[in-house]
Protein backbone atom coordinates (compact mmCIF):
# COMPACT_ATOMS: atom_id res chain seq x y z
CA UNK A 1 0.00 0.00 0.00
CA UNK A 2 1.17 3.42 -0.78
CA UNK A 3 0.21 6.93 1.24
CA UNK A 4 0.61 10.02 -0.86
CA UNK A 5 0.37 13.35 0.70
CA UNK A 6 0.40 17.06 -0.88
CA UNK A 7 1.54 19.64 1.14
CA UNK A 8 2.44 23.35 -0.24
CA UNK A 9 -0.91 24.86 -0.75
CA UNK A 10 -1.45 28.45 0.45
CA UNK A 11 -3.09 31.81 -0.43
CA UNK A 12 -0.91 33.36 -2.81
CA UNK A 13 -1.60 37.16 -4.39
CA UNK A 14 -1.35 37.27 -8.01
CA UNK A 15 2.80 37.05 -9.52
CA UNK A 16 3.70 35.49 -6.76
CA UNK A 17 5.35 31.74 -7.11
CA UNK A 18 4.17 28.11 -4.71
CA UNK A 19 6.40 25.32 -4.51
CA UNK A 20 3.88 21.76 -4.12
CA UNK A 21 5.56 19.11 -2.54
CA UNK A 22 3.75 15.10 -3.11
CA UNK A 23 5.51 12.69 -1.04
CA UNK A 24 4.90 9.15 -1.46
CA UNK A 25 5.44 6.60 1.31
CA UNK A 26 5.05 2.88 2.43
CA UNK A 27 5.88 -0.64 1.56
CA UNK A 28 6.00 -0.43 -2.37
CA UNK A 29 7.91 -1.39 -5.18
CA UNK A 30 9.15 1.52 -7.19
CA UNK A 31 7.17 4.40 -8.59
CA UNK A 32 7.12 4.64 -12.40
CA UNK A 33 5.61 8.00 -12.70
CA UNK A 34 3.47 11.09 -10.71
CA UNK A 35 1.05 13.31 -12.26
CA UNK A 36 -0.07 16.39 -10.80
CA UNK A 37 -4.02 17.37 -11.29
CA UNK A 38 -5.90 20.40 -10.83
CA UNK A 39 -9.63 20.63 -9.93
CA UNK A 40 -11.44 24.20 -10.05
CA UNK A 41 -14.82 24.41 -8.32
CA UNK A 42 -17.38 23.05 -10.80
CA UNK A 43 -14.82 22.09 -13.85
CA UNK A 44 -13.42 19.09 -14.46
CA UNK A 45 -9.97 17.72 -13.19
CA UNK A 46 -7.31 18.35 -15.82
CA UNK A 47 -2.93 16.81 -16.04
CA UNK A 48 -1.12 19.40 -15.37
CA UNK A 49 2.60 17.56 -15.03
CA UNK A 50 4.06 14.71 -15.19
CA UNK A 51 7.32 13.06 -14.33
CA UNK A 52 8.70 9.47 -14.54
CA UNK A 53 11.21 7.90 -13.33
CA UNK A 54 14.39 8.12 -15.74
CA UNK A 55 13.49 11.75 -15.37
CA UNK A 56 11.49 12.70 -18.06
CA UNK A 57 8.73 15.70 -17.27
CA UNK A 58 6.15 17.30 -19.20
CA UNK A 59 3.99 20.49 -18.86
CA UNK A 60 0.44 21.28 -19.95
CA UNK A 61 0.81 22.81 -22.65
CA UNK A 62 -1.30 26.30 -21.21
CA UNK A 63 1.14 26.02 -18.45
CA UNK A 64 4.36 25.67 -20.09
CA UNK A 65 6.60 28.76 -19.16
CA UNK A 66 5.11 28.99 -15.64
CA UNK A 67 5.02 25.55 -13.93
CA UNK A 68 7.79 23.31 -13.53
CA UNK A 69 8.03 19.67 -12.23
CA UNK A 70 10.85 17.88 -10.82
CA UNK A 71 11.59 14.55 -8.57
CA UNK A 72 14.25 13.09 -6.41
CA UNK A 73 15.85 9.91 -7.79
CA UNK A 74 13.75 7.37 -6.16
CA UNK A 75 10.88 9.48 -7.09
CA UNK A 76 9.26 9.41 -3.50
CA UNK A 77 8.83 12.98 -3.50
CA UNK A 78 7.97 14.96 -7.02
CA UNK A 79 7.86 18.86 -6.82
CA UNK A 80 5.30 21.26 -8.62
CA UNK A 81 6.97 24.82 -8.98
CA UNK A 82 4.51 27.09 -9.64
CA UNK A 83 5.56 30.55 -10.72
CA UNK A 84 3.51 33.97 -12.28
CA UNK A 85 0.42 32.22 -10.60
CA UNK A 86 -2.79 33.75 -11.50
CA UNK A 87 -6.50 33.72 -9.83
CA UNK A 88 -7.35 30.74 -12.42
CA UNK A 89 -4.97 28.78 -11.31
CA UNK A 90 -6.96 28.50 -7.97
CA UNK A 91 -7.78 24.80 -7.49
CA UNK A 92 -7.07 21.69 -5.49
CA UNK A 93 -3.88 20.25 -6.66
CA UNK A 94 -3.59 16.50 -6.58
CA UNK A 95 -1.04 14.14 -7.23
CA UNK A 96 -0.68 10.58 -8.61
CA UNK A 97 1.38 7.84 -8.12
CA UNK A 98 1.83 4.90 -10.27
CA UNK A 99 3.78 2.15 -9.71
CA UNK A 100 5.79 0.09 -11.63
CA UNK A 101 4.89 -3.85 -12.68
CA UNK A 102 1.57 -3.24 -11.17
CA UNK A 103 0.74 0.05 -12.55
CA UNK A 104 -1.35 0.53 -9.08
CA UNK A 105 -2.66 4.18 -8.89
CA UNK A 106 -2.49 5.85 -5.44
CA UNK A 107 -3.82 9.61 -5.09
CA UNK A 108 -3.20 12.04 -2.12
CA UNK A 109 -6.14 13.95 -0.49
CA UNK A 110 -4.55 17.25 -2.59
CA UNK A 111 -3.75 20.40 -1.53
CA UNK A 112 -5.60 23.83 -2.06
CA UNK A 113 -3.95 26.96 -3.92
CA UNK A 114 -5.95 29.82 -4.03
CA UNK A 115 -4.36 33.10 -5.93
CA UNK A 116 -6.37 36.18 -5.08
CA UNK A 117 -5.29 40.15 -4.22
């Protein structure tokens, strides 16, 4: 079983940047990839990121420029770096886990990011 957790999520004014942190813990076999998610009151959840594990990331493409995704080796713990953040980027940001052989999906509880003046 696997236990992902967000953490990160804050009130943010327009401009301003939010690092999201998904950690991924328990008695697993090795994580193939994380995807971060985004849900908006009343729309639909929608990728935003992913990384795998030899490294390779990819962007939404209406976020490329302004979000960034990164991992540590293992890939326990993937980062979402979100800079230039605007109010419609206000949502609960999930992530995804996925692991390896089993391709067994585990999703955190998310984290809220709210950008408002």
């Amino acid at each position: 079983q696997v236990k992902v957790v967000e953490s990160g999520g804050d009130l943010v004014q327009p401009g301003e940047s939010l690092r999201l942190s998904c950690a991924a813990s328990g008695n697993h076999v090795s994580i193939y990839l994380m995807n971060w998610y985004r849900q908006a009151p009343g729309k639909q959840r929608e990728l935003v990121a992913t990384i795998t594990s030899s490294g390779d990331t990819n962007i939404a493409d209406f976020l490329k420029g302004r979000f960034t995704v990164s991992g540590d080796n293992a890939l326990n713990t993937s980062y979402l770096q979100m800079d230039s953040l605007k109010p419609e980027d206000t949502a609960v940001y999930y992530c995804k886990a996925i692991l390896h052989y089993t391709g067994e999906e585990f999703w955190g509880q998310g984290t809220q990011v709210t950008v408002s003046s």
